[in-house]
C-alpha atoms as a PDB file:
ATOM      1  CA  UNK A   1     109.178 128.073 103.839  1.00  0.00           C
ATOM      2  CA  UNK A   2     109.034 131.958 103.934  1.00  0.00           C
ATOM      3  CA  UNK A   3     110.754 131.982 100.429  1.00  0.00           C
ATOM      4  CA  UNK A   4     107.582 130.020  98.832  1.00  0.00           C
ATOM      5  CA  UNK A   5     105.372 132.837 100.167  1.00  0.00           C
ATOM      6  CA  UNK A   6     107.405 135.854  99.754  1.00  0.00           C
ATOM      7  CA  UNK A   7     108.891 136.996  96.399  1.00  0.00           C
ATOM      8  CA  UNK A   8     112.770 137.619  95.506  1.00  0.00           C
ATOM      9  CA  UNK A   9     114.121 135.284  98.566  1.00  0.00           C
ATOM     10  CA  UNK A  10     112.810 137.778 101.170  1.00  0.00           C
ATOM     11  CA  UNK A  11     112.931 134.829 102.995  1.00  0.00           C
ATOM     12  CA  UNK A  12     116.675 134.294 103.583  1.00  0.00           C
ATOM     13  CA  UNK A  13     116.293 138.144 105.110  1.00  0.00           C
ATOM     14  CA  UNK A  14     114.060 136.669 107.361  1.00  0.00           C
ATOM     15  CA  UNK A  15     115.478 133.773 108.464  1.00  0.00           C
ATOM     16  CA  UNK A  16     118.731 136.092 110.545  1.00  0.00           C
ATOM     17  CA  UNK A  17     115.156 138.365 111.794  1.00  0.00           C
ATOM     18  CA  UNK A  18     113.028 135.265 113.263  1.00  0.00           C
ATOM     19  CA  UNK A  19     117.062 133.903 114.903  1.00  0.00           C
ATOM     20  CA  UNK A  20     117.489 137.305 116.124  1.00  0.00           C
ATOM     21  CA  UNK A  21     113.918 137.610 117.938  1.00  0.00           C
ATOM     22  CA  UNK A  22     113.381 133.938 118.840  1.00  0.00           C
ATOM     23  CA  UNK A  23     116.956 132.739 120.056  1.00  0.00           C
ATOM     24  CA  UNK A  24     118.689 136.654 120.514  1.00  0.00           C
ATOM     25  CA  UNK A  25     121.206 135.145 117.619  1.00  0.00           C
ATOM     26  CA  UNK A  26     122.946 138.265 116.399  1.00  0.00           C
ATOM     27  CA  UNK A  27     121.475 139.273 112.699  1.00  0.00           C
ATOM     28  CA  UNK A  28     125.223 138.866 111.213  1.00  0.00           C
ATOM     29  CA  UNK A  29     125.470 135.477 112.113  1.00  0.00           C
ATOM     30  CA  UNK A  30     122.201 134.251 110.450  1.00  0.00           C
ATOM     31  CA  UNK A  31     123.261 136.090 108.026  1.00  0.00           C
ATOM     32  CA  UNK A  32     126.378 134.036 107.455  1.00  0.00           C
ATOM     33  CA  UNK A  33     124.215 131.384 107.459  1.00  0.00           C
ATOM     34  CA  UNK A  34     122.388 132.306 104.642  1.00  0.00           C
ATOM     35  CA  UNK A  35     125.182 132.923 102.384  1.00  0.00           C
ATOM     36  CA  UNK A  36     127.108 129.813 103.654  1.00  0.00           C
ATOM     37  CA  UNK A  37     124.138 127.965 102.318  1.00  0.00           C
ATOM     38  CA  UNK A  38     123.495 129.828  99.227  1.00  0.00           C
ATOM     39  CA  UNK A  39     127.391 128.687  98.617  1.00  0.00           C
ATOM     40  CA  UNK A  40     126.739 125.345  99.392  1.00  0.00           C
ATOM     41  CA  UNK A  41     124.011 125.288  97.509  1.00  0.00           C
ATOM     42  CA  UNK A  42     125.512 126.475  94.176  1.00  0.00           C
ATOM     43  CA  UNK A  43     128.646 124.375  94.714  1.00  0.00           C
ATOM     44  CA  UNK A  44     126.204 121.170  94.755  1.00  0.00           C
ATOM     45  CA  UNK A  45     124.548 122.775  91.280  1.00  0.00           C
ATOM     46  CA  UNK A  46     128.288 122.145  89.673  1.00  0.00           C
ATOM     47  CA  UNK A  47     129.048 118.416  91.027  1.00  0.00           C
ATOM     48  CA  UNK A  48     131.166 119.982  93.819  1.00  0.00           C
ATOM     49  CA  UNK A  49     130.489 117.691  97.305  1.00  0.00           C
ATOM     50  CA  UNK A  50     130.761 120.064 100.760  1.00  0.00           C
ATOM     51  CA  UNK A  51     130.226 119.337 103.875  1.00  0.00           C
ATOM     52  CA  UNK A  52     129.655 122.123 106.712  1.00  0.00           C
ATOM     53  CA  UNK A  53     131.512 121.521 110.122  1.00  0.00           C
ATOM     54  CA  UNK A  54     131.869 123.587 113.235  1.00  0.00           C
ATOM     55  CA  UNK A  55     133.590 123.428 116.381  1.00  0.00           C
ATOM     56  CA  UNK A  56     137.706 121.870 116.356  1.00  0.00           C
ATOM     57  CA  UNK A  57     139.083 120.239 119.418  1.00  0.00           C
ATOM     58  CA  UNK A  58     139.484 123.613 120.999  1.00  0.00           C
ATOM     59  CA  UNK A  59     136.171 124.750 120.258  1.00  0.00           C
ATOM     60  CA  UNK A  60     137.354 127.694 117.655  1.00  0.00           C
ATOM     61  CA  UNK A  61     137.082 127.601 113.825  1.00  0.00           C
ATOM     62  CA  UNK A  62     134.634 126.692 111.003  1.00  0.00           C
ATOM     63  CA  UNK A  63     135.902 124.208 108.356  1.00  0.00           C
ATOM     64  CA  UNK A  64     134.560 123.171 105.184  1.00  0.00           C
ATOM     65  CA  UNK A  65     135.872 119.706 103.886  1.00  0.00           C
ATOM     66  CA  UNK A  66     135.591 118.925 100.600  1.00  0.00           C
ATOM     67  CA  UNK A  67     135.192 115.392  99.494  1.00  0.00           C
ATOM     68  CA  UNK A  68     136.660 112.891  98.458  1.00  0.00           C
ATOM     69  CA  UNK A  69     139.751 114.136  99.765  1.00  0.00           C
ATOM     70  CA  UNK A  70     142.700 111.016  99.092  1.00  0.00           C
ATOM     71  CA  UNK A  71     141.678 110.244  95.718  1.00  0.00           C
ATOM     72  CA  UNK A  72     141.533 113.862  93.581  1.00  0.00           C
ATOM     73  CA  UNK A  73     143.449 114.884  90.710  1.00  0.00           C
ATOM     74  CA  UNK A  74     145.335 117.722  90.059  1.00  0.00           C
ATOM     75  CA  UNK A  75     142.806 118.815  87.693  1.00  0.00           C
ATOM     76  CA  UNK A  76     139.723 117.903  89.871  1.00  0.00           C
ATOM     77  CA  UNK A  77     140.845 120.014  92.431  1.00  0.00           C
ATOM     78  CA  UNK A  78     141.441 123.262  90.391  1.00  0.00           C
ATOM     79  CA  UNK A  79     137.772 122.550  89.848  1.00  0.00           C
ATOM     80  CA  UNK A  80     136.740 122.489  92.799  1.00  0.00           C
ATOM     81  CA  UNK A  81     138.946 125.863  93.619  1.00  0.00           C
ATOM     82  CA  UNK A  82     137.302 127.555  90.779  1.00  0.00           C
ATOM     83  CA  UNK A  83     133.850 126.153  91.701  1.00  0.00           C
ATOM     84  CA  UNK A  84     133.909 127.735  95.428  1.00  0.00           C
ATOM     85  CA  UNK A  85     135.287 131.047  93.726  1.00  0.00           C
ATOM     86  CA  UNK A  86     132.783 131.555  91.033  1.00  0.00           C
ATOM     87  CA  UNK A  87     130.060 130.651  94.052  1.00  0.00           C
ATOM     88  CA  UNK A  88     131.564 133.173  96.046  1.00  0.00           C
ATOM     89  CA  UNK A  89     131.692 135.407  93.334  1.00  0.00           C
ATOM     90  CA  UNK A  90     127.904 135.134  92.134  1.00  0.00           C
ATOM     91  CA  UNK A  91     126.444 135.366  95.519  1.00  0.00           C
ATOM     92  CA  UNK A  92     128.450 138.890  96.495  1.00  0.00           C
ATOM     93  CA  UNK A  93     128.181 139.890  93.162  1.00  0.00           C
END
């Protein structure tokens, strides 16, 4: 909501500030946040489906799944590697 007040996504700064203050979340971690959704976000603009998960049976990792995972091509899937790339690419420049 802070981005449709503020110009040039000063928001997604503020979101890791308000985490920081509110819950004592440390700044790099809402940071991460931010750019995992920025990825997300531009991987969805391309047709690639993501879905965020947290937390394996021992309690360590991050994952992300991409779907449909029994039923892609070859050729889909290079897509999909160049898709996450290129996102990570644009976003850290």
């Amino acid at each position: 909501m802070i981005n449709c007040i503020l110009p040039g996504r000063v928001g997604e700064i503020a979101r890791p500030v308000i985490l920081k203050k509110k819950d004592n979340v440390p700044f790099s971690t809402g940071l991460a946040t931010v750019v995992a959704e920025r990825i997300f976000d531009r991987l969805l603009e391309v047709g690639v489906l993501t879905y965020k998960c947290a937390g394996f049976v021992d309690g360590d990792g991050d994952a992300l799944m991409i779907g449909p995972p029994f039923i892609i091509t070859e050729n889909e899937l290079d897509f999909v590697v160049n898709a996450i790339q290129e996102a990570v690419e644009d976003l850290l420049g």
